[in-house]
Protein backbone atom coordinates (compact mmCIF):
# COMPACT_ATOMS: atom_id res chain seq x y z
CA UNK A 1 0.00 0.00 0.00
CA UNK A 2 2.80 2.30 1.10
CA UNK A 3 4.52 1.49 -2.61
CA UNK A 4 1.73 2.48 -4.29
CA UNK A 5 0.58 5.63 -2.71
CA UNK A 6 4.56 6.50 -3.26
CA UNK A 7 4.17 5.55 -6.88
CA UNK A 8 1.29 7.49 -7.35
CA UNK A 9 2.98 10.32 -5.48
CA UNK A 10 5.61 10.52 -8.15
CA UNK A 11 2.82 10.32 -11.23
CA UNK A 12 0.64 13.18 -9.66
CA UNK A 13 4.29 15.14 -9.49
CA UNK A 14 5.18 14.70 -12.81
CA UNK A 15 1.54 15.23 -14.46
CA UNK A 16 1.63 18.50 -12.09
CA UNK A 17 5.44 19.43 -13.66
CA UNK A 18 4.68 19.00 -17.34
CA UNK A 19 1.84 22.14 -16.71
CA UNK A 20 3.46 25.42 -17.60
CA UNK A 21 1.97 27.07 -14.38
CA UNK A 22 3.54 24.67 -12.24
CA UNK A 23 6.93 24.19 -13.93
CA UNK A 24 7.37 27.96 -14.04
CA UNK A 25 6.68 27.91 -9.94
CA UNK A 26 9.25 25.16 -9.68
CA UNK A 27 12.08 25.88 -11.73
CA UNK A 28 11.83 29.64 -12.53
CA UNK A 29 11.91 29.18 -16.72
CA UNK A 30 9.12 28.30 -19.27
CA UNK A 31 9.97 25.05 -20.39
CA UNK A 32 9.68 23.45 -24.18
CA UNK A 33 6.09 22.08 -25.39
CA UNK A 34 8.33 18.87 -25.79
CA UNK A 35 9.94 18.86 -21.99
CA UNK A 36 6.32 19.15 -21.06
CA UNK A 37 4.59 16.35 -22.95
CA UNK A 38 7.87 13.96 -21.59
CA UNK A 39 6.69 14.75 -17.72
CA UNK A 40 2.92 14.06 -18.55
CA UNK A 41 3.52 11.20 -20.62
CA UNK A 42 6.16 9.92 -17.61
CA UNK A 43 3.36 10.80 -14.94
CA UNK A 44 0.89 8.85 -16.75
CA UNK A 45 2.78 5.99 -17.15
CA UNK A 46 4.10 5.92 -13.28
CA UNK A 47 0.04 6.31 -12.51
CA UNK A 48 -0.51 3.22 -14.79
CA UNK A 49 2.36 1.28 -13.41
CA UNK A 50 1.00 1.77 -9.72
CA UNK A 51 -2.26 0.64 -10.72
CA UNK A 52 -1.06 -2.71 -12.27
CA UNK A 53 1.33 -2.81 -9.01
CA UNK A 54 -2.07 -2.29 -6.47
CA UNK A 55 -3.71 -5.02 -8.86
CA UNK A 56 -1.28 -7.11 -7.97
CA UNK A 57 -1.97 -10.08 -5.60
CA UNK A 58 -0.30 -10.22 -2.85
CA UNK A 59 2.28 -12.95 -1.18
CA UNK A 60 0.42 -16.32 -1.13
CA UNK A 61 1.27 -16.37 2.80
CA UNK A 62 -2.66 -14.10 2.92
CA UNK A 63 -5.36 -14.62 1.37
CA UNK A 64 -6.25 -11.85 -1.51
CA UNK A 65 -8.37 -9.78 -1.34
CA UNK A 66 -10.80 -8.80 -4.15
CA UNK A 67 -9.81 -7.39 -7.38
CA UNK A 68 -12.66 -4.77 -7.01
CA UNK A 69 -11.02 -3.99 -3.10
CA UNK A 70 -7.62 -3.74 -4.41
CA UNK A 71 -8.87 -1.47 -7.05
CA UNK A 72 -10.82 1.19 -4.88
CA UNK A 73 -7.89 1.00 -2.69
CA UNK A 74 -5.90 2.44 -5.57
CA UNK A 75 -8.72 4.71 -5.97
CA UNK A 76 -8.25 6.07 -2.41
CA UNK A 77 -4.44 5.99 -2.17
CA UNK A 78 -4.46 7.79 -6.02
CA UNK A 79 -6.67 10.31 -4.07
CA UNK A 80 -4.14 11.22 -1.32
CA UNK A 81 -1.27 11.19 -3.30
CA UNK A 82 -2.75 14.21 -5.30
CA UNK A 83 -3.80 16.06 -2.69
CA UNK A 84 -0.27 15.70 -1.05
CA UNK A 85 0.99 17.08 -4.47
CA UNK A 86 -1.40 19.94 -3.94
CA UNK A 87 0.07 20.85 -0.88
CA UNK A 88 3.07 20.55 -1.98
CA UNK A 89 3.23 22.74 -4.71
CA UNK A 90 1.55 25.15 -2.37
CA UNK A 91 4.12 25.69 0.09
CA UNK A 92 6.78 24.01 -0.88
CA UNK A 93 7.10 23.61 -4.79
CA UNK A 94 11.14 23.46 -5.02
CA UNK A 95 10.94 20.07 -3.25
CA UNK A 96 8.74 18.40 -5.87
CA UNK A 97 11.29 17.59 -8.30
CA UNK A 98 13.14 16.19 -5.38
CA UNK A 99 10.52 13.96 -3.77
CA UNK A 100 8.93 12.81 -6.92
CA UNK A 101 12.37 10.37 -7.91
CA UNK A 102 12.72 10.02 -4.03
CA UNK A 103 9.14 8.72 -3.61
CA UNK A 104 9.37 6.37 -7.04
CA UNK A 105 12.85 4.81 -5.54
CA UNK A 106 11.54 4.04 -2.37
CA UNK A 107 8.60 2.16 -3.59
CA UNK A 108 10.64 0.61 -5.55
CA UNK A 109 12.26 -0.50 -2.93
CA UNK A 110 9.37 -1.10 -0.92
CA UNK A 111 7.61 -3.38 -3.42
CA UNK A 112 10.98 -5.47 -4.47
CA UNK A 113 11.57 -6.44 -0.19
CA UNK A 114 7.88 -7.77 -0.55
């Protein structure tokens, strides 16, 4: 659970980064129309790859749970994650580009030691 929220931490960041408004908060320069599509495209792409990672049965030492509970549990951790990139880029938007690779390593991590 921890992996995924992380994972979809580092999505919301980078769909967040590739919008002008939010790049130009971050890093002080307008960035290309091609810079921009590479963040969303990454973001999207991190958001898929947590939801095929929350899909994902666990160990077989528990029993699964549901498809449809794993699912609105991605829902709900997808949820979070954003608003924790909203607050973010409210009071602290230098640290996004920093947390975002942070965040995606450690759940990583996390969901390798699994």
């Amino acid at each position: 659970m921890v992996a995924t929220f992380l994972w979809c931490f580092a999505g919301w960041c980078a769909l967040a980064l590739g919008m002008d408004r939010h790049h130009l908060d971050v890093f002080g320069t307008d960035a290309s129309a091609r810079r921009l599509a590479w963040l969303r495209a990454c973001g999207w792409v991190v958001l898929l790859l947590s939801l095929a990672l929350a899909l994902q049965a666990p160990g077989a030492s528990t029993p699964p749970e549901p498809a449809s509970l794993r699912a609105t549990a991605w829902v709900v951790l997808c949820s979070l994650a954003a608003l924790a990139v909203a607050a973010c880029l409210t009071w602290r938007p230098r640290y996004a580009p920093t947390l975002a690779p942070l965040a995606l390593a450690v759940g990583l991590l996390l969901h390798a030691s699994r």
